[in-house]
N, C-alpha and C. Protein backbone atom coordinates (compact mmCIF):
# COMPACT_ATOMS: atom_id res chain seq x y z
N UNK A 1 -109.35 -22.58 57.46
CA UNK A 1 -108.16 -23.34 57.14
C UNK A 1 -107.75 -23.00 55.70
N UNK A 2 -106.35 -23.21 55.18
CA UNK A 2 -106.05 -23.04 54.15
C UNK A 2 -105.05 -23.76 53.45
N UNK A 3 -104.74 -23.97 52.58
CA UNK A 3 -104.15 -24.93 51.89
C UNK A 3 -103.16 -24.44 50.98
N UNK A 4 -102.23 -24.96 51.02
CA UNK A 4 -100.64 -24.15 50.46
C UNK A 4 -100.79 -25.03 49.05
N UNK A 5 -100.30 -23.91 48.03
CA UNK A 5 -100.30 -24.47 46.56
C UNK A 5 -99.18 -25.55 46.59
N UNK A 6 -99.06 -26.13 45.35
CA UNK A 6 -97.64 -26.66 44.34
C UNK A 6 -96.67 -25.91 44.75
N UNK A 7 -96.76 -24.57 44.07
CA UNK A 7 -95.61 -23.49 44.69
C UNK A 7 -95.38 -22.87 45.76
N UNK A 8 -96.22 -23.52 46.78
CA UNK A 8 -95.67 -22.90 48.04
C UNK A 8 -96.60 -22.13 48.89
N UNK A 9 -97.69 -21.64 48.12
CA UNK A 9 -98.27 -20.34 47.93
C UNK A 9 -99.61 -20.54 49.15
N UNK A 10 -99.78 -19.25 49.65
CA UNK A 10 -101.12 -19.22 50.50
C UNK A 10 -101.35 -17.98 50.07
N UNK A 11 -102.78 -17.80 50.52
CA UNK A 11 -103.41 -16.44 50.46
C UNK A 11 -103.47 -15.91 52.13
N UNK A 12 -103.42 -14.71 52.48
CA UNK A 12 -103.34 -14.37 53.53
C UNK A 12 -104.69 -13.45 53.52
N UNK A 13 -105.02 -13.62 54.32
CA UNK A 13 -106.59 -13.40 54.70
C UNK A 13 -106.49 -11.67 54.51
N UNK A 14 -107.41 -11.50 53.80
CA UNK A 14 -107.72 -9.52 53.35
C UNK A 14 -107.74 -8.90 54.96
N UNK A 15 -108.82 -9.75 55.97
CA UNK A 15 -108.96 -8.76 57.12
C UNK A 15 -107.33 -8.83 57.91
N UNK A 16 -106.71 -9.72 57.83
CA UNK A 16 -105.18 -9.43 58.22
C UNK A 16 -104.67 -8.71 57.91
N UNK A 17 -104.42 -8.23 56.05
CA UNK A 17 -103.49 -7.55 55.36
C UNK A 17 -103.67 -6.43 55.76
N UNK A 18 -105.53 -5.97 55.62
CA UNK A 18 -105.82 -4.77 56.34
C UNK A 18 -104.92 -4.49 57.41
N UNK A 19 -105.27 -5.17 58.63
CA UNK A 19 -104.84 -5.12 59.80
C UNK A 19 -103.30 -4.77 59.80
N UNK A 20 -102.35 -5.11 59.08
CA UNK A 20 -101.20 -5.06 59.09
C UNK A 20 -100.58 -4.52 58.26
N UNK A 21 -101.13 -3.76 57.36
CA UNK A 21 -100.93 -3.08 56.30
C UNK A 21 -99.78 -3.45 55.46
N UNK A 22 -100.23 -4.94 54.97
CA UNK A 22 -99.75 -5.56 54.01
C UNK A 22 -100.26 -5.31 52.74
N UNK A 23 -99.53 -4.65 51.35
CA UNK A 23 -99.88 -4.56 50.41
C UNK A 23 -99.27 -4.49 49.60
N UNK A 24 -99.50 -5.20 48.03
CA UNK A 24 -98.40 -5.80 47.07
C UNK A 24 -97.16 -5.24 47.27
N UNK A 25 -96.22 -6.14 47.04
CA UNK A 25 -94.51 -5.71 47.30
C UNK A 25 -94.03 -5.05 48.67
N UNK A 26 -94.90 -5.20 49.86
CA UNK A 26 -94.82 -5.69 50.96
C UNK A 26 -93.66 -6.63 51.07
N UNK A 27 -93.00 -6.93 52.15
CA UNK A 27 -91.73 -7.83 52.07
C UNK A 27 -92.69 -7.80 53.74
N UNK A 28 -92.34 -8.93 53.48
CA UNK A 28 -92.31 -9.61 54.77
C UNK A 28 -91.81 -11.39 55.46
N UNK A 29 -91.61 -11.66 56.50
CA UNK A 29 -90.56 -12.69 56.68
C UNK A 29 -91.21 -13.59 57.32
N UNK A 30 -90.51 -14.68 57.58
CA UNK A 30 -90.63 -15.98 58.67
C UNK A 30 -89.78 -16.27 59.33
N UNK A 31 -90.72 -16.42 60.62
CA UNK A 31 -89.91 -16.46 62.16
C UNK A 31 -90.61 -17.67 62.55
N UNK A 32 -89.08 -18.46 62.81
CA UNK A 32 -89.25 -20.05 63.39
C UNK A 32 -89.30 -20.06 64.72
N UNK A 33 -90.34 -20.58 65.60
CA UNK A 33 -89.94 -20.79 67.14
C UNK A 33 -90.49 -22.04 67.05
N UNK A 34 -89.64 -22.71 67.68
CA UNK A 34 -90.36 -24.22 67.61
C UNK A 34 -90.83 -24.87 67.00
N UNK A 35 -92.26 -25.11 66.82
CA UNK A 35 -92.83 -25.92 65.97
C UNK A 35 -93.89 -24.67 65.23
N UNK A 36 -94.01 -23.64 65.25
CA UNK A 36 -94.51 -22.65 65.07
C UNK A 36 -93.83 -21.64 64.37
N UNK A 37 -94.26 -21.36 63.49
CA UNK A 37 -93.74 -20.45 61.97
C UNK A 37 -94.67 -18.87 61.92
N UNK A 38 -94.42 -17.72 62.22
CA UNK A 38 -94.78 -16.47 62.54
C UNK A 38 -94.44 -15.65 61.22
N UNK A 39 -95.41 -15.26 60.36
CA UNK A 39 -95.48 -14.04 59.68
C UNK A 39 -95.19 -13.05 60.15
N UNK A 40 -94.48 -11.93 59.28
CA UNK A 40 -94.30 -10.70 60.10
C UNK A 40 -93.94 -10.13 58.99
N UNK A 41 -94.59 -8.66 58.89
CA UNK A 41 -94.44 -7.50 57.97
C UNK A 41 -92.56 -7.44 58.73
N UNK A 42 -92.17 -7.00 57.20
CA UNK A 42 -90.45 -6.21 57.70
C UNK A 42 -90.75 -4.70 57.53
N UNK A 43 -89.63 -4.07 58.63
CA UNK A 43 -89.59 -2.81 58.94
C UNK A 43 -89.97 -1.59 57.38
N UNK A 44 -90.56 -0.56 57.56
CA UNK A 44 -90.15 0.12 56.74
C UNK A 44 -88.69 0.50 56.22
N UNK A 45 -88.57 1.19 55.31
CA UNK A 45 -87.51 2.12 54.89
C UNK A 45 -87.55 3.05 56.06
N UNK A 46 -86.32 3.66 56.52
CA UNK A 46 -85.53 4.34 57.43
C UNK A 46 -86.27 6.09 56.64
N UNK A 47 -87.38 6.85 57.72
CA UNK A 47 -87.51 8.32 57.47
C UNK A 47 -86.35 9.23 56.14
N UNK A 48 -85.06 8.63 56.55
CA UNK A 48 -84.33 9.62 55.44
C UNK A 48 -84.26 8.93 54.17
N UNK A 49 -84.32 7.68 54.41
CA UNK A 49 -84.50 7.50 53.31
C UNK A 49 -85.54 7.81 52.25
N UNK A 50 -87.15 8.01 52.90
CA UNK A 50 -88.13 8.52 51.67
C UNK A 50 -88.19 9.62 51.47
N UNK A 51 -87.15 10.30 52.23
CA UNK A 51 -87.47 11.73 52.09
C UNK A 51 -86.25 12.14 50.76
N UNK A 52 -85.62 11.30 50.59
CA UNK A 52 -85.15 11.40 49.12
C UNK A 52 -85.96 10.55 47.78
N UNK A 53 -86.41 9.70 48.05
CA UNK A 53 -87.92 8.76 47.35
C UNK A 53 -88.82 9.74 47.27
N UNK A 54 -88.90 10.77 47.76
CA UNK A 54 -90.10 11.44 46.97
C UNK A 54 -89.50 12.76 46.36
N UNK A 55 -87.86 13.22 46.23
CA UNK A 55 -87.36 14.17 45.54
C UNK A 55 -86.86 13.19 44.17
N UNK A 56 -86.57 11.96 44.21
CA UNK A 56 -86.37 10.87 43.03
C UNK A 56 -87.20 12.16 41.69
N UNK A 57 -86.74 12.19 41.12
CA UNK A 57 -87.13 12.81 39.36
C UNK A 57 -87.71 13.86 39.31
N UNK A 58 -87.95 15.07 40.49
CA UNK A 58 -87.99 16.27 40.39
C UNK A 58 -87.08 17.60 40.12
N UNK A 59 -85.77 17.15 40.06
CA UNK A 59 -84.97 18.30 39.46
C UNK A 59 -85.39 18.90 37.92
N UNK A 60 -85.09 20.07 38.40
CA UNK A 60 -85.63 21.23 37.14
C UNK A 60 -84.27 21.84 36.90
N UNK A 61 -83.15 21.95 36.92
CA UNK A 61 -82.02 22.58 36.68
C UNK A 61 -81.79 22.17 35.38
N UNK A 62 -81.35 22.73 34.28
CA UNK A 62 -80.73 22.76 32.81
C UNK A 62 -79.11 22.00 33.06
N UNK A 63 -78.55 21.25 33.68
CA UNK A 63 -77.13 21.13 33.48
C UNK A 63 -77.03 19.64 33.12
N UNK A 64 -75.59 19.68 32.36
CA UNK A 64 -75.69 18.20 32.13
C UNK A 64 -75.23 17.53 33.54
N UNK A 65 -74.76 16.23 33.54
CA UNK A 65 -74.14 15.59 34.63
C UNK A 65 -72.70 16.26 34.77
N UNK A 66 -71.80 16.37 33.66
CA UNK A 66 -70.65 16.67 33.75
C UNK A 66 -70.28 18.05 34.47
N UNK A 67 -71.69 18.97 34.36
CA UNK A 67 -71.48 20.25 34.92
C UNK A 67 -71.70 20.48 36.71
N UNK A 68 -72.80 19.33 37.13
CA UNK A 68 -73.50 19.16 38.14
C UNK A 68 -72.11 18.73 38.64
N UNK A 69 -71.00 17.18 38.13
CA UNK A 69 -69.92 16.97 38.61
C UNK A 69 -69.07 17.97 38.97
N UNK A 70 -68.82 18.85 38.11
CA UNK A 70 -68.09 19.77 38.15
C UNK A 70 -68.34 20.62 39.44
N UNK A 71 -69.42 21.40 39.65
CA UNK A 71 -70.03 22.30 40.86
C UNK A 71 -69.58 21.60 42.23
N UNK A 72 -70.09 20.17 42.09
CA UNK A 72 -69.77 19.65 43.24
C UNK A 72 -68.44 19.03 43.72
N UNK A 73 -67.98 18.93 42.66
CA UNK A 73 -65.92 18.52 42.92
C UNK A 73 -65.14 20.28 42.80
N UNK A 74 -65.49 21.08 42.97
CA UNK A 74 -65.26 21.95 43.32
C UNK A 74 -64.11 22.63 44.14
N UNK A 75 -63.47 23.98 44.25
CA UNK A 75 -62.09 23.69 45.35
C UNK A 75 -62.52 24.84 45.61
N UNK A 76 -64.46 25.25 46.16
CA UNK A 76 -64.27 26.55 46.83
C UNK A 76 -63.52 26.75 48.29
């Protein structure tokens, strides 16, 4: 059994988090049915999306922004 803080707060059992691969900054929600309140991990991020999350701060090109603008507003 467990006991909800002042603020609201529970601890969720380690062999769960395991299980569900809950881990800090995890988002996850509450689902009301009845008299019964359901934890649930929320979906990942969408495949295309990390596949730009892991190019995030690897450019090696020398240009400023204004030039990068430039290339790409372009009238080839």
């Amino acid at each position: 059994m467990m006991r909800v803080t002042t603020k609201g707060q529970v601890t969720i059992p380690q062999h769960i988090r395991e299980k569900l691969g809950i881990t800090p900054a995890t988002e996850v929600d509450f689902i009301e049915e009845g008299k019964r309140v359901f934890l649930i991990k929320k979906r990942e991020a969408q495949p295309a999306n990390r596949k730009f999350a892991k190019l995030r701060g690897t450019a090696t090109v020398k240009m400023t922004t204004d030039e990068i603008m430039a290339l790409t507003r372009s009238d080839r």
